[in-house]
Protein backbone atom coordinates (compact mmCIF):
# COMPACT_ATOMS: atom_id res chain seq x y z
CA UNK A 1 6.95 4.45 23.61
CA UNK A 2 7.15 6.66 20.33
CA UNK A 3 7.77 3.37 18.53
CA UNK A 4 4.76 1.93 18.74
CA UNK A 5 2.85 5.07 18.72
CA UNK A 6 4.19 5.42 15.10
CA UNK A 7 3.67 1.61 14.70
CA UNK A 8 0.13 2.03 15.62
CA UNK A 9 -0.17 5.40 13.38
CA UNK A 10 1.52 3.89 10.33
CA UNK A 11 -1.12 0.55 10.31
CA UNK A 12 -4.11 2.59 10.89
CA UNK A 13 -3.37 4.77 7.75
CA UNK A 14 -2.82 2.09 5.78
CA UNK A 15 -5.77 0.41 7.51
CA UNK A 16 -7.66 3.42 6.10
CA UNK A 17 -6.10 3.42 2.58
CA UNK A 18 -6.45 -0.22 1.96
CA UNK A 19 -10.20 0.16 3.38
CA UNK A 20 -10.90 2.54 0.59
CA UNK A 21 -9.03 0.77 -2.70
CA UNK A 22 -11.40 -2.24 -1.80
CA UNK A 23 -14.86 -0.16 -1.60
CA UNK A 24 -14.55 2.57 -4.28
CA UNK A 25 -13.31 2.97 -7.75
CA UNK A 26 -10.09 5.00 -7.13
CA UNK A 27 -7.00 5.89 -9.50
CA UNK A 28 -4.70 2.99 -9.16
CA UNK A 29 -1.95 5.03 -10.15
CA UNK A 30 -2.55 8.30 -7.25
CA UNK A 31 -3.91 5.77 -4.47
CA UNK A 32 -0.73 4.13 -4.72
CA UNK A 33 1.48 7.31 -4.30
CA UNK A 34 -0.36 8.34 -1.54
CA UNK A 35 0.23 5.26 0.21
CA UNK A 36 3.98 5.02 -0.85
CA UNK A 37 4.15 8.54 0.40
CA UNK A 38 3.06 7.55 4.33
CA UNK A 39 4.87 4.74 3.94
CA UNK A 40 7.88 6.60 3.04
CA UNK A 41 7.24 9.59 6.26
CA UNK A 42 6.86 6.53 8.81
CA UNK A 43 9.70 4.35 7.78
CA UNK A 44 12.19 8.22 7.63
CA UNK A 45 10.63 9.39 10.91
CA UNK A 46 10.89 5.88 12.43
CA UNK A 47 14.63 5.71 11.46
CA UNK A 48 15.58 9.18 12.49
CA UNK A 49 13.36 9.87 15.38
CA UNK A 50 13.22 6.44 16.79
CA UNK A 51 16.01 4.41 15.82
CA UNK A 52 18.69 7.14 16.18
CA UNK A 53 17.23 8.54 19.25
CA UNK A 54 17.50 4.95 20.78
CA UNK A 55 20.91 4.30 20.58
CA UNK A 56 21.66 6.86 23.43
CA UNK A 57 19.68 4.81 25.48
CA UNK A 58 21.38 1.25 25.04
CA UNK A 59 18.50 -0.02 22.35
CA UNK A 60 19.42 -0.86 18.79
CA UNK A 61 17.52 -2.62 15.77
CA UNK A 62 18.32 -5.94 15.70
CA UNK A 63 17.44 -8.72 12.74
CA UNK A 64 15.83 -10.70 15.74
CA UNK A 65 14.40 -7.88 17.37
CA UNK A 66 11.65 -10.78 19.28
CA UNK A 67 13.53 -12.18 21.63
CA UNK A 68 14.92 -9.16 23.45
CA UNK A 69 13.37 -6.15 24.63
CA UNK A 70 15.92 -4.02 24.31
CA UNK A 71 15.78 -4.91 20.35
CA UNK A 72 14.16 -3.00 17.93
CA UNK A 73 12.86 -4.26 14.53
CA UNK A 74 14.79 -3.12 11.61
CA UNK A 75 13.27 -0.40 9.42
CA UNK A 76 12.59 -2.82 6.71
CA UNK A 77 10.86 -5.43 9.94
CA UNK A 78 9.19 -2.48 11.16
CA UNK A 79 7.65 -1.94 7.18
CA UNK A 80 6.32 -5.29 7.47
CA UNK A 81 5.14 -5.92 11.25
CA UNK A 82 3.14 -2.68 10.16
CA UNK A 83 1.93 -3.71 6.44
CA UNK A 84 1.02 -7.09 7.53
CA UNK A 85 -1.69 -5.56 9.26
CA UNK A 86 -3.70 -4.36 6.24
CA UNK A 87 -5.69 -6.52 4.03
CA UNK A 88 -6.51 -5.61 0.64
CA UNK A 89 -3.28 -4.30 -0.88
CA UNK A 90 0.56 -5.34 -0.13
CA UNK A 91 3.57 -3.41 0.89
CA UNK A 92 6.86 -4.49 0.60
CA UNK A 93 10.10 -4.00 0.20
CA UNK A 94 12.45 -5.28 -2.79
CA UNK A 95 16.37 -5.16 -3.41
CA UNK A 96 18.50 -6.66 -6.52
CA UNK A 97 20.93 -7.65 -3.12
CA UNK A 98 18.41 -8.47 -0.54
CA UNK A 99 19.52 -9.79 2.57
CA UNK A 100 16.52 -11.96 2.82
CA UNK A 101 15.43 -13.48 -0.57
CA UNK A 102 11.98 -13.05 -0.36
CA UNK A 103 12.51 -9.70 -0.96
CA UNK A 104 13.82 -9.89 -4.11
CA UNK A 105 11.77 -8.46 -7.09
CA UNK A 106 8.97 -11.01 -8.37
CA UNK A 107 8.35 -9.82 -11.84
CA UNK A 108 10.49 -8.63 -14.84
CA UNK A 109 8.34 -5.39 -14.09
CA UNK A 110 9.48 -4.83 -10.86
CA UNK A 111 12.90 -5.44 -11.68
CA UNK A 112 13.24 -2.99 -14.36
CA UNK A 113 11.45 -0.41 -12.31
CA UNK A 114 14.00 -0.99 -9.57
CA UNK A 115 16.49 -0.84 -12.17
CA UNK A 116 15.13 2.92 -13.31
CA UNK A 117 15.01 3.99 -9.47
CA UNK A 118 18.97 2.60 -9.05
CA UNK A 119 20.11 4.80 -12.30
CA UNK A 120 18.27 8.11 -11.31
CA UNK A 121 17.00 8.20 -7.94
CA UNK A 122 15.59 11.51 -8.39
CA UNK A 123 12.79 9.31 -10.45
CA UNK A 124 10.54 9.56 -7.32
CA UNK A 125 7.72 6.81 -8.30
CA UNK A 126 7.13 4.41 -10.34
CA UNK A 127 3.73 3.17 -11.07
CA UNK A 128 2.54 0.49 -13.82
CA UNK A 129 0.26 -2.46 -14.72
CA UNK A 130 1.64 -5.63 -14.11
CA UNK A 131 -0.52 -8.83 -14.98
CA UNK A 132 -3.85 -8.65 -12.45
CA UNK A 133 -1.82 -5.85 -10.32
CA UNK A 134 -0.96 -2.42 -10.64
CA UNK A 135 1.97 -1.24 -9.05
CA UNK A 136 4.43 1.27 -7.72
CA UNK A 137 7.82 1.37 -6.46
CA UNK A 138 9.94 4.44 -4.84
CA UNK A 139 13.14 4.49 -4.38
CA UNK A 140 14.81 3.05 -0.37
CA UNK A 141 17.79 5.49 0.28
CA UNK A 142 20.49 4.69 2.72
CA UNK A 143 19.14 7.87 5.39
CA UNK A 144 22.25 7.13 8.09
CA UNK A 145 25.25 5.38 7.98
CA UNK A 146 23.98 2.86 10.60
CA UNK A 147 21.70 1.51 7.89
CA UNK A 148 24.47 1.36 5.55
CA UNK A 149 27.09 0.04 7.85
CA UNK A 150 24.60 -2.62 8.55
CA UNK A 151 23.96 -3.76 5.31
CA UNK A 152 27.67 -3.86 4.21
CA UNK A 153 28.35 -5.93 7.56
CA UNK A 154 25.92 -8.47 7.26
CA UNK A 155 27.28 -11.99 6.83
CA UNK A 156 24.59 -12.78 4.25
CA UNK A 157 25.55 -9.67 2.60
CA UNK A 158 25.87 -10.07 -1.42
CA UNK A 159 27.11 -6.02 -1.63
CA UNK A 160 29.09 -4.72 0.33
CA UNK A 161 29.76 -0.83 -0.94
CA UNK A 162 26.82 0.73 -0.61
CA UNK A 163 27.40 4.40 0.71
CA UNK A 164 25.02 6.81 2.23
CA UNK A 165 22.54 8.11 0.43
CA UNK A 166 22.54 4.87 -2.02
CA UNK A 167 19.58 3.55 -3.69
CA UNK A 168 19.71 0.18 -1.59
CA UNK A 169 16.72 -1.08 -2.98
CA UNK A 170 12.72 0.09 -2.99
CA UNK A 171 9.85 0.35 -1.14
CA UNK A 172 6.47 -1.44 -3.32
CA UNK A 173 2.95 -1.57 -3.38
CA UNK A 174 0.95 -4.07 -4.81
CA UNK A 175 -2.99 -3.32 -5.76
CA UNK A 176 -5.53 -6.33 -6.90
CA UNK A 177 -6.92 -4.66 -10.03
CA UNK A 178 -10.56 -5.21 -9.49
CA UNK A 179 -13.72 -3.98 -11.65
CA UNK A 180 -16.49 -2.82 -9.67
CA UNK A 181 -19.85 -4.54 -10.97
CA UNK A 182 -18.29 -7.19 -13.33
CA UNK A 183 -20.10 -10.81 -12.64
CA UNK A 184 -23.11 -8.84 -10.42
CA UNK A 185 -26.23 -10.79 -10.46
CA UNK A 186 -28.89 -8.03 -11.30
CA UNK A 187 -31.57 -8.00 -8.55
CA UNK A 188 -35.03 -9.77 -9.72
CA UNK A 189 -37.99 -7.91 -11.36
CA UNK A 190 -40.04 -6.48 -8.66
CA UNK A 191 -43.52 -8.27 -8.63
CA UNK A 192 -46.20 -5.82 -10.93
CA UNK A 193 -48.59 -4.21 -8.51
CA UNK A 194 -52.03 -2.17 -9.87
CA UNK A 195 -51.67 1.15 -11.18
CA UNK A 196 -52.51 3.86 -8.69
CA UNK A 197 -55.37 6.42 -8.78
CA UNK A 198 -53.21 8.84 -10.80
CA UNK A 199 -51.26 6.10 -13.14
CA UNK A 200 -54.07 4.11 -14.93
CA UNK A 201 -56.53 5.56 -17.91
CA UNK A 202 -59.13 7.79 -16.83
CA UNK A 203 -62.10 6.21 -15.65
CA UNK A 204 -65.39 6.00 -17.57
CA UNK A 205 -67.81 9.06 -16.90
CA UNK A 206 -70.60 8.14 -14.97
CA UNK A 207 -72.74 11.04 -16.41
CA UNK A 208 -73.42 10.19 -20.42
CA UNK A 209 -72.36 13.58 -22.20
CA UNK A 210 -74.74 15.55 -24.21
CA UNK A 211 -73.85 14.86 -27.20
CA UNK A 212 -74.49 11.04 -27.19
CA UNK A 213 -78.22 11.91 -26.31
């Protein structure tokens, strides 16, 4: 199904990306767009092309998407299911009204970023330090009115407003901020070996020179 082609698509990316912030010494600050950015094309193509498209066919996004498989996991589930596949870096999601409150921004940081994103959406991304982390945050539109109709209908819902095309909250991504070489144990002296024919002093002539005679 195209659902779990872009399922499988989206977590090897991010597979990829999370690979390569662990073994080299990238910018946080473009590593983090780039993965916002696929995040962002996934989670848009997997609401238009796959969410959308399902509905004509009798199969909609529910909260508890498991236990029926005519369900489909939300967009913000199918962030997750897909991010909780890659080690070295988290993605998220974060809202100032989150349905579930584990999404809810952890840091001042995050909060006034999220803050910046609701006031001027055009703001794109975010990025910045944050204790041992650096991170970035881009804005979570309301794409359809399904998403937004969902939202304001939810009985755990704290707003219940939002219009299409709303900030409703942001995606994030969280990167360990590591330093390459700090605490390496240098390897131990090799053991001294003789000089070769070409590296030690010249040896003594074995014919005495004229001179000395």
């Amino acid at each position: 199904m195209r659902q779990v082609v872009i399922v499988f698509s989206l977590t090897g990316c991010l597979t990829i990306l999370g690979w390569g912030v662990i073994r080299a010494e990238p910018s946080f600050d473009q590593t983090a767009r780039y993965i916002l950015n696929i995040v962002r094309a996934f989670r848009t193509a997997y609401v238009l092309h796959v969410v959308e498209h399902a509905r004509d066919a009798g199969l909609s996004p529910r909260e508890d998407w498991k236990t029926d498989a005519h369900f489909l996991p939300l967009p913000a589930q199918f962030v997750k299911e897909a991010a909780a596949q890659v080690e070295g870096l988290e993605i998220g999601l974060i809202s100032l009204t989150p349905l579930n409150p584990a999404n809810r921004p952890r840091t001042d940081a995050e909060m006034d970023a999220l803050l910046q994103l609701e006031k001027d959406r055009q703001r794109g991304i975010i990025g910045f330090v944050d204790g041992d982390e650096f991170k970035a945050v881009s804005a979570d539109l309301g794409l359809v009115r399904s998403c937004v109709d969902c939202h304001n209908q939810h009985p755990r819902a704290v707003r219940k407003n939002f219009q299409q095309w709303d900030v409703m909250g942001a995606l994030v991504v969280r990167l360990k901020r590591r330093v390459e070489g700090e605490g390496q144990v240098l390897p131990p002296e090799p053991p001294k070996r003789a000089p070769g024919l070409l590296e030690g002093p010249p040896p003594p002539p074995t014919i005495t020179p004229p001179w000395v005679r």
